[in-house]
N, C-alpha and C. Protein backbone atom coordinates (compact mmCIF):
# COMPACT_ATOMS: atom_id res chain seq x y z
N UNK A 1 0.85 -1.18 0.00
CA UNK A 1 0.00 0.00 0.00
C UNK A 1 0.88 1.23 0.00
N UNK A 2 0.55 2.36 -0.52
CA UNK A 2 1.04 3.41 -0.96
C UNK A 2 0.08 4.91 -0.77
N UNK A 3 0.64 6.07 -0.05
CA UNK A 3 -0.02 6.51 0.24
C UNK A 3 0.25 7.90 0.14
N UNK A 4 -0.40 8.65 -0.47
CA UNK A 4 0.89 10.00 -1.33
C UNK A 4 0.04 11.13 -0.65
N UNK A 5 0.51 12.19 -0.17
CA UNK A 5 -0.28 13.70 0.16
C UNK A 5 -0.22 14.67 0.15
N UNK A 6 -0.94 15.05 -0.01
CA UNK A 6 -0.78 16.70 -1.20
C UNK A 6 -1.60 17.37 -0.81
N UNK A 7 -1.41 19.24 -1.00
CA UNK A 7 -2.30 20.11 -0.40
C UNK A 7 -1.97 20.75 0.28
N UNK A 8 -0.61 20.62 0.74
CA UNK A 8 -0.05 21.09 1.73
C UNK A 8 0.17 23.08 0.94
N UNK A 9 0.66 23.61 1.58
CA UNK A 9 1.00 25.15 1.49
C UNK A 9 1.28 26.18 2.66
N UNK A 10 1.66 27.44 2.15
CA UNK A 10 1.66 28.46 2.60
C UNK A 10 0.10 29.26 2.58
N UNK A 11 -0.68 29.61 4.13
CA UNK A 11 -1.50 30.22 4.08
C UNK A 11 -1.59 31.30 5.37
N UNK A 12 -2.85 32.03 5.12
CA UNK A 12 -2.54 32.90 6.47
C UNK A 12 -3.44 32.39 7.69
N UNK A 13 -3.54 33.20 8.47
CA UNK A 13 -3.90 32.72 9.73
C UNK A 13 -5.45 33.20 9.67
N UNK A 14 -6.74 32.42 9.81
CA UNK A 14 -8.26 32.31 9.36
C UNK A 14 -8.10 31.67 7.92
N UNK A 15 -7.17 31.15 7.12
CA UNK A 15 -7.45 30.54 5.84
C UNK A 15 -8.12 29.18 6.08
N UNK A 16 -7.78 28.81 4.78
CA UNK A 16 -8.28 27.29 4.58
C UNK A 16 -7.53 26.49 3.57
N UNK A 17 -7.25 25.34 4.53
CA UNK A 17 -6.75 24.68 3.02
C UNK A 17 -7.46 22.87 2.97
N UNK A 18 -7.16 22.15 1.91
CA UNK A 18 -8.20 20.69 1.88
C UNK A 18 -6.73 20.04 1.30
N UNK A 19 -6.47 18.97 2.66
CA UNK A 19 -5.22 18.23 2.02
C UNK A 19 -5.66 16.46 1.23
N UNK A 20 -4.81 16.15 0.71
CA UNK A 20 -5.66 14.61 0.12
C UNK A 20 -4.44 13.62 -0.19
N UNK A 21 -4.84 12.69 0.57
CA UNK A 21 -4.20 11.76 0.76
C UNK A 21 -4.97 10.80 -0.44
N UNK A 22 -4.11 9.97 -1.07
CA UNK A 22 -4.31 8.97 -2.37
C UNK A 22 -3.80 7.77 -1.98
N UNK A 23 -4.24 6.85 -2.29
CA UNK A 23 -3.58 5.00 -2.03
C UNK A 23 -3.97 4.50 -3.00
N UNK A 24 -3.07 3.77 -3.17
CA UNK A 24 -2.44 3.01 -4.31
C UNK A 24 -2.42 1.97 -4.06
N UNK A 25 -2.46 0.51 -4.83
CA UNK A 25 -2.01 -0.73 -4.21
C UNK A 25 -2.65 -1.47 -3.63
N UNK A 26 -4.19 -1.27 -3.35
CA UNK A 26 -4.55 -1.83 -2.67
C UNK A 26 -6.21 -0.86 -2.34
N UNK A 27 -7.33 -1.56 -2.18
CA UNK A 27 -8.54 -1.28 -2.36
C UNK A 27 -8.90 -0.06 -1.11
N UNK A 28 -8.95 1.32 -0.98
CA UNK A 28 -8.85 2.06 0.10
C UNK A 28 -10.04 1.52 1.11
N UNK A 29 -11.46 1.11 1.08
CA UNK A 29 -12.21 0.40 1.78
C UNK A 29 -11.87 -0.80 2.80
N UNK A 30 -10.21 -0.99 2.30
CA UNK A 30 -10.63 -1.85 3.47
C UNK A 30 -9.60 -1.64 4.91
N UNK A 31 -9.61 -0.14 4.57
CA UNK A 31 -8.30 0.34 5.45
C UNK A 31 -9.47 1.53 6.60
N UNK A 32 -9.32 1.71 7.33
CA UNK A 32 -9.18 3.44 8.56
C UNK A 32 -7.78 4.17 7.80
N UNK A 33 -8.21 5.83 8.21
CA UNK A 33 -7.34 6.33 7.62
C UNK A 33 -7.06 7.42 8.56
N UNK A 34 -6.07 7.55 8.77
CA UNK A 34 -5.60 9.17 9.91
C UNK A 34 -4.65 9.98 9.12
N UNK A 35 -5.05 11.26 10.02
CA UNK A 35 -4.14 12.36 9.84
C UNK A 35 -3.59 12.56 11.18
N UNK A 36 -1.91 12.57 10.67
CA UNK A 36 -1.32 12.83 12.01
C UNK A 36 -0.27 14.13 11.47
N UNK A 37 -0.02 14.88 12.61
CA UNK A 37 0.90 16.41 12.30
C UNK A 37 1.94 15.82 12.89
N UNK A 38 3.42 16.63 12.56
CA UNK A 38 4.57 16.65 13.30
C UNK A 38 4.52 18.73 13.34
N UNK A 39 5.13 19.21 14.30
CA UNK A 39 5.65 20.60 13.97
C UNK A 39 6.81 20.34 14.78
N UNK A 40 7.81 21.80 14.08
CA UNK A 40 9.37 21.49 14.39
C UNK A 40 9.42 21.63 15.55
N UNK A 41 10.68 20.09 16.08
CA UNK A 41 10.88 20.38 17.68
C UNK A 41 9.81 19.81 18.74
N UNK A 42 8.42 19.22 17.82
CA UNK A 42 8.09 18.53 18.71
C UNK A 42 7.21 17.17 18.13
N UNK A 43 6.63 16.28 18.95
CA UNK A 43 6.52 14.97 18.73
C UNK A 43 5.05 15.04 17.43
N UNK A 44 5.38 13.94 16.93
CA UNK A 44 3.98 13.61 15.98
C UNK A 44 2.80 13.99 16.83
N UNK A 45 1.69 14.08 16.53
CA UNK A 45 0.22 14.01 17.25
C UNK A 45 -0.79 13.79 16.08
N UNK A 46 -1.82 13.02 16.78
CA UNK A 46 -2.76 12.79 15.98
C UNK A 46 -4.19 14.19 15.94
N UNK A 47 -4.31 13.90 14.86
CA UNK A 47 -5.18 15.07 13.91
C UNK A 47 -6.75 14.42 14.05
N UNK A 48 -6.97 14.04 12.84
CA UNK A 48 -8.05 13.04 12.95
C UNK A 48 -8.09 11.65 12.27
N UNK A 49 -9.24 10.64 12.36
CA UNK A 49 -9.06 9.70 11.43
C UNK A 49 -10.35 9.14 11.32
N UNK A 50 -10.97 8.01 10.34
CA UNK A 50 -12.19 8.15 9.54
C UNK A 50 -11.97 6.31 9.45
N UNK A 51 -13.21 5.90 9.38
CA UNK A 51 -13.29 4.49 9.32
C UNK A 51 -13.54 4.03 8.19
N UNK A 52 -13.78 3.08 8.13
CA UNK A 52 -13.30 2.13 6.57
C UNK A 52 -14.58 2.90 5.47
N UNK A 53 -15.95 2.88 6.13
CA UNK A 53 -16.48 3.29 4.69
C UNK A 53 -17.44 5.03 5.28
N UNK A 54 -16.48 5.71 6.54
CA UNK A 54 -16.98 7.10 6.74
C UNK A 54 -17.68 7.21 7.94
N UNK A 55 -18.35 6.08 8.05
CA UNK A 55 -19.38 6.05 9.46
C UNK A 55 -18.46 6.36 10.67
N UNK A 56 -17.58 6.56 10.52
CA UNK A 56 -16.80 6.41 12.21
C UNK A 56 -15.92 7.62 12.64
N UNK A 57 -15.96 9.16 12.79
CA UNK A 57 -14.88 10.22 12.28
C UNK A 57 -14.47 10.03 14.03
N UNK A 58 -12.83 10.46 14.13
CA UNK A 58 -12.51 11.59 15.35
C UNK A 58 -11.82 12.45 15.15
N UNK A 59 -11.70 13.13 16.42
CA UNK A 59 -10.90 14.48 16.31
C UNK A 59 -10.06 14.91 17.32
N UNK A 60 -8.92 14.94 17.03
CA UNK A 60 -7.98 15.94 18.31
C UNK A 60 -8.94 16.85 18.77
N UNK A 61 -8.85 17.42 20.42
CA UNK A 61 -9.62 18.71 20.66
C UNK A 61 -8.79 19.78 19.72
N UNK A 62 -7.91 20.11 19.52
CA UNK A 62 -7.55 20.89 19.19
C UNK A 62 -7.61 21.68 17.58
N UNK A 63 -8.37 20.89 17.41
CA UNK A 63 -8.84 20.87 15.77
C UNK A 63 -10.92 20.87 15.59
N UNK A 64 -11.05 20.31 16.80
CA UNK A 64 -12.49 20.15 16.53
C UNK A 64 -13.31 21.00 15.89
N UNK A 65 -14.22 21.00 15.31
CA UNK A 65 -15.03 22.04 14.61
C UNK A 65 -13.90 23.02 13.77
N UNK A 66 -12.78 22.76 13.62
CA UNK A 66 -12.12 23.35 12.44
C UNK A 66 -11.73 22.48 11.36
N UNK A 67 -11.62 21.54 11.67
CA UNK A 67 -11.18 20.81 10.60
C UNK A 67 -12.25 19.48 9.96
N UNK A 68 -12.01 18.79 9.24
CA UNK A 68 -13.03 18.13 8.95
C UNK A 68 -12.69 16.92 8.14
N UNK A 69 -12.75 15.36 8.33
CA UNK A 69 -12.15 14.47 7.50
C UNK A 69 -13.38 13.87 6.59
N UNK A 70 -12.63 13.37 5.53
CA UNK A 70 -13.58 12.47 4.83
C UNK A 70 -13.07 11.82 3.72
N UNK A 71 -13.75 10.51 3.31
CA UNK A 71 -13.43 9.82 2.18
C UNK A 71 -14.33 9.55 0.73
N UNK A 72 -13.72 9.19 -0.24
CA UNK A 72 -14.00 8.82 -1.24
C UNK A 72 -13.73 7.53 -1.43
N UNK A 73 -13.91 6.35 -1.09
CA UNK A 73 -13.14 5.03 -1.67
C UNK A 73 -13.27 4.91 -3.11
N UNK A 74 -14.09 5.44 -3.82
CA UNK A 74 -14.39 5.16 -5.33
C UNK A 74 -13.67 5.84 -6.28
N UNK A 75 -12.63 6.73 -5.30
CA UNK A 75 -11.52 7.27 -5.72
C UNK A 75 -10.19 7.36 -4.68
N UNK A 76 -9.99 6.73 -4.27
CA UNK A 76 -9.58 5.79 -3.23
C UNK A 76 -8.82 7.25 -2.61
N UNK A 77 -9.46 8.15 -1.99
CA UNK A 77 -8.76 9.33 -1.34
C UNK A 77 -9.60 9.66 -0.12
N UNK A 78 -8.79 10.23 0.76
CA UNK A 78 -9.32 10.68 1.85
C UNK A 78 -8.99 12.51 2.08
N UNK A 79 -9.85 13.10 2.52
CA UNK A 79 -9.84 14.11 2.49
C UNK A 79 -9.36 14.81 3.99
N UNK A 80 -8.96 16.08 4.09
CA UNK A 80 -8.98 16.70 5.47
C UNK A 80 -9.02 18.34 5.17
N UNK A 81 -10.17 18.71 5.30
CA UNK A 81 -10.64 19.87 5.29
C UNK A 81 -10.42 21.09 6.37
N UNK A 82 -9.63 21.96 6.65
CA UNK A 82 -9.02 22.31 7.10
C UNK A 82 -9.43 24.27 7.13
N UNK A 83 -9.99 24.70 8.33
CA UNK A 83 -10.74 26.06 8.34
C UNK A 83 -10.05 26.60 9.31
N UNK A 84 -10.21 27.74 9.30
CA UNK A 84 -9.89 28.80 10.57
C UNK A 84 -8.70 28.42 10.86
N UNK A 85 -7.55 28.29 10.15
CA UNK A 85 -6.32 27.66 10.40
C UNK A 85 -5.66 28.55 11.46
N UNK A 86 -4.50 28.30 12.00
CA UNK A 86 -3.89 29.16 13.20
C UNK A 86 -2.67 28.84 12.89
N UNK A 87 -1.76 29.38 13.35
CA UNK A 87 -0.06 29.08 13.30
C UNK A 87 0.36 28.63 13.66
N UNK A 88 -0.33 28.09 15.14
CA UNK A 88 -0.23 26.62 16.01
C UNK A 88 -0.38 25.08 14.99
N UNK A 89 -1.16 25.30 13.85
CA UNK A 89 -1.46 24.71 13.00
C UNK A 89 -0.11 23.73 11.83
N UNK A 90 0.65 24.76 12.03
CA UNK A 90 1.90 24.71 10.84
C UNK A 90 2.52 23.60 11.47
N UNK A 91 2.98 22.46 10.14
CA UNK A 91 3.22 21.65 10.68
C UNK A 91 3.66 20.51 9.21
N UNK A 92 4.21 19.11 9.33
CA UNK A 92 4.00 18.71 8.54
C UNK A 92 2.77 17.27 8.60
N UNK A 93 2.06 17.56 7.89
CA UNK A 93 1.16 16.58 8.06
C UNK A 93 1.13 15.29 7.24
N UNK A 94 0.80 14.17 7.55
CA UNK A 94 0.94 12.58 6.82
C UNK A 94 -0.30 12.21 7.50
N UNK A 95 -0.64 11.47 6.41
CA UNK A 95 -1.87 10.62 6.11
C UNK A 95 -1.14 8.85 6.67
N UNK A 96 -2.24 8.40 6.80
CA UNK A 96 -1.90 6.40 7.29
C UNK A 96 -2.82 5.65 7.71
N UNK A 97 -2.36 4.39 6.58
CA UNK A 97 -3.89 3.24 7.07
C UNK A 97 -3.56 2.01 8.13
N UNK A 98 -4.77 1.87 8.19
CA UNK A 98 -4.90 0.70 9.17
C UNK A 98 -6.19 0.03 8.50
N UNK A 99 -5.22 -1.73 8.24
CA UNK A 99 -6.08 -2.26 7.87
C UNK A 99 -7.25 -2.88 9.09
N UNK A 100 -8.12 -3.04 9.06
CA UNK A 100 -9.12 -3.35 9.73
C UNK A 100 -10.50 -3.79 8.86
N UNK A 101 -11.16 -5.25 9.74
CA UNK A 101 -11.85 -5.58 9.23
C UNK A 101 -13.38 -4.70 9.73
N UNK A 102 -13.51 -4.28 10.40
CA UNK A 102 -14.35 -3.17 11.31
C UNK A 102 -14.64 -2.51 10.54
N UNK A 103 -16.17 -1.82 10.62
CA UNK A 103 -16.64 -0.96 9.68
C UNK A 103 -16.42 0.35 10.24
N UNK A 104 -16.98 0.26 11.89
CA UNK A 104 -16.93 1.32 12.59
C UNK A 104 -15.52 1.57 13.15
N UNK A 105 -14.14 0.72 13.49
CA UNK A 105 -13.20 0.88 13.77
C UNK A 105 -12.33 2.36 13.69
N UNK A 106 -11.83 2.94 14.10
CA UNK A 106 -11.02 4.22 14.46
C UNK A 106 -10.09 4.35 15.14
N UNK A 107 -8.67 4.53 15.16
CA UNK A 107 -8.15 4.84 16.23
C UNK A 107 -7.18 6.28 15.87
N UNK A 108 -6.84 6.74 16.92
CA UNK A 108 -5.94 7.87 17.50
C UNK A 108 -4.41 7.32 17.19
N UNK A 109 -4.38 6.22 17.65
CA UNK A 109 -3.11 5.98 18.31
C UNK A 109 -1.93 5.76 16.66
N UNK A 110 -1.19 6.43 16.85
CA UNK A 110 -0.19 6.38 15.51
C UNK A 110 0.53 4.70 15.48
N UNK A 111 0.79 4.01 16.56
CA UNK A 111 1.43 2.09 16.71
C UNK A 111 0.33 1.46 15.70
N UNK A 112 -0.79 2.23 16.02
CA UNK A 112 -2.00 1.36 14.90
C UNK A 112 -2.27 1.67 13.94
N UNK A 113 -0.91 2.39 13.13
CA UNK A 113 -1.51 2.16 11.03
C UNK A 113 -0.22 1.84 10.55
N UNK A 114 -0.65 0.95 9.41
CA UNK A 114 0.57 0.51 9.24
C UNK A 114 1.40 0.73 7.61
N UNK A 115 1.10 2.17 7.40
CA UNK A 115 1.56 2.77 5.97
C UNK A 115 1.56 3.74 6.46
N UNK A 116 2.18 4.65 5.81
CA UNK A 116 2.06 5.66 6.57
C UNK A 116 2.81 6.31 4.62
N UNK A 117 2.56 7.49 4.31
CA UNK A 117 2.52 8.57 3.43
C UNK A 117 3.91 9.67 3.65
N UNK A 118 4.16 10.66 2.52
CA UNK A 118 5.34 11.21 2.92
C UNK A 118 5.49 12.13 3.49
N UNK A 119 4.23 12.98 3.80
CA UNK A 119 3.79 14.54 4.53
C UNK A 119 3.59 15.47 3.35
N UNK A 120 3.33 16.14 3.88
CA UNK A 120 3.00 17.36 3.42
C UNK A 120 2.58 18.57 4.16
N UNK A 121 3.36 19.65 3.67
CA UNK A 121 4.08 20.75 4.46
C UNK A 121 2.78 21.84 4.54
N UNK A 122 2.06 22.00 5.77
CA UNK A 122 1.37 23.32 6.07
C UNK A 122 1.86 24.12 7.03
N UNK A 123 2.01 25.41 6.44
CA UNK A 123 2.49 26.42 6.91
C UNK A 123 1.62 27.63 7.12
N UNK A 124 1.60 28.10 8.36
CA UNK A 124 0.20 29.34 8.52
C UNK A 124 0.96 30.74 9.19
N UNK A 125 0.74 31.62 8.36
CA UNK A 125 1.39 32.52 8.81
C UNK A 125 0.50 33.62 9.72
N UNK A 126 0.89 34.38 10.74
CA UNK A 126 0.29 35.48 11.34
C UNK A 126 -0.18 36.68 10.40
């Protein structure tokens, strides 16, 4: 499995941007999918992530009601919709699946996906 993400940019602080993660290799339905951030200097954290066919979303508090995930399997992409951005925000972000046979399945935890994508760079300026 293969997992590419794009969308990333330079924006200002109240923008918006929609990043999209793509997989390859393998049928996206039968995976969960997360967004996890790194920013410089400090540890990965998880963003949000979305269950095999949508029914299942979560969310960092720190993103709630700003951001927003979702999928397409029929174009095997997952989306992360991204509002009211902040500079706390900037970061590099990667997409990653977890296969699971679970419809409703979800997790947070980054030990539980097992592809993981190359990032992609959001940057929010003041």
């Amino acid at each position: 499995v293969q997992l590419q993400a794009s969308g990333g940019g330079l924006v200002q602080a109240g923008g918006s941007l929609r990043l999209s993660c793509t997989v390859s290799g393998r049928t996206l339905s039968g995976y969960a999918v997360g967004w996890f951030r790194q920013a410089p200097g400090k540890e990965r954290e998880f963003v949000a992530a979305v269950s095999r066919h949508g029914g299942s979303t979560v969310y960092a508090d720190s993103v709630k009601g700003r951001f927003t995930i979702s999928r397409d399997n029929a174009k095997n992409t997952v989306y992360l919709q991204m509002n009211i951005l902040k500079p706390t925000d900037t970061a590099v972000y990667y997409c990653a699946s977890d296969l699971t046979l679970s419809s409703s399945y979800v997790s947070t935890e980054a030990i539980r996906y097992e592809y993981w994508g190359q990032g992609t760079l959001v940057t929010v300026s003041s």
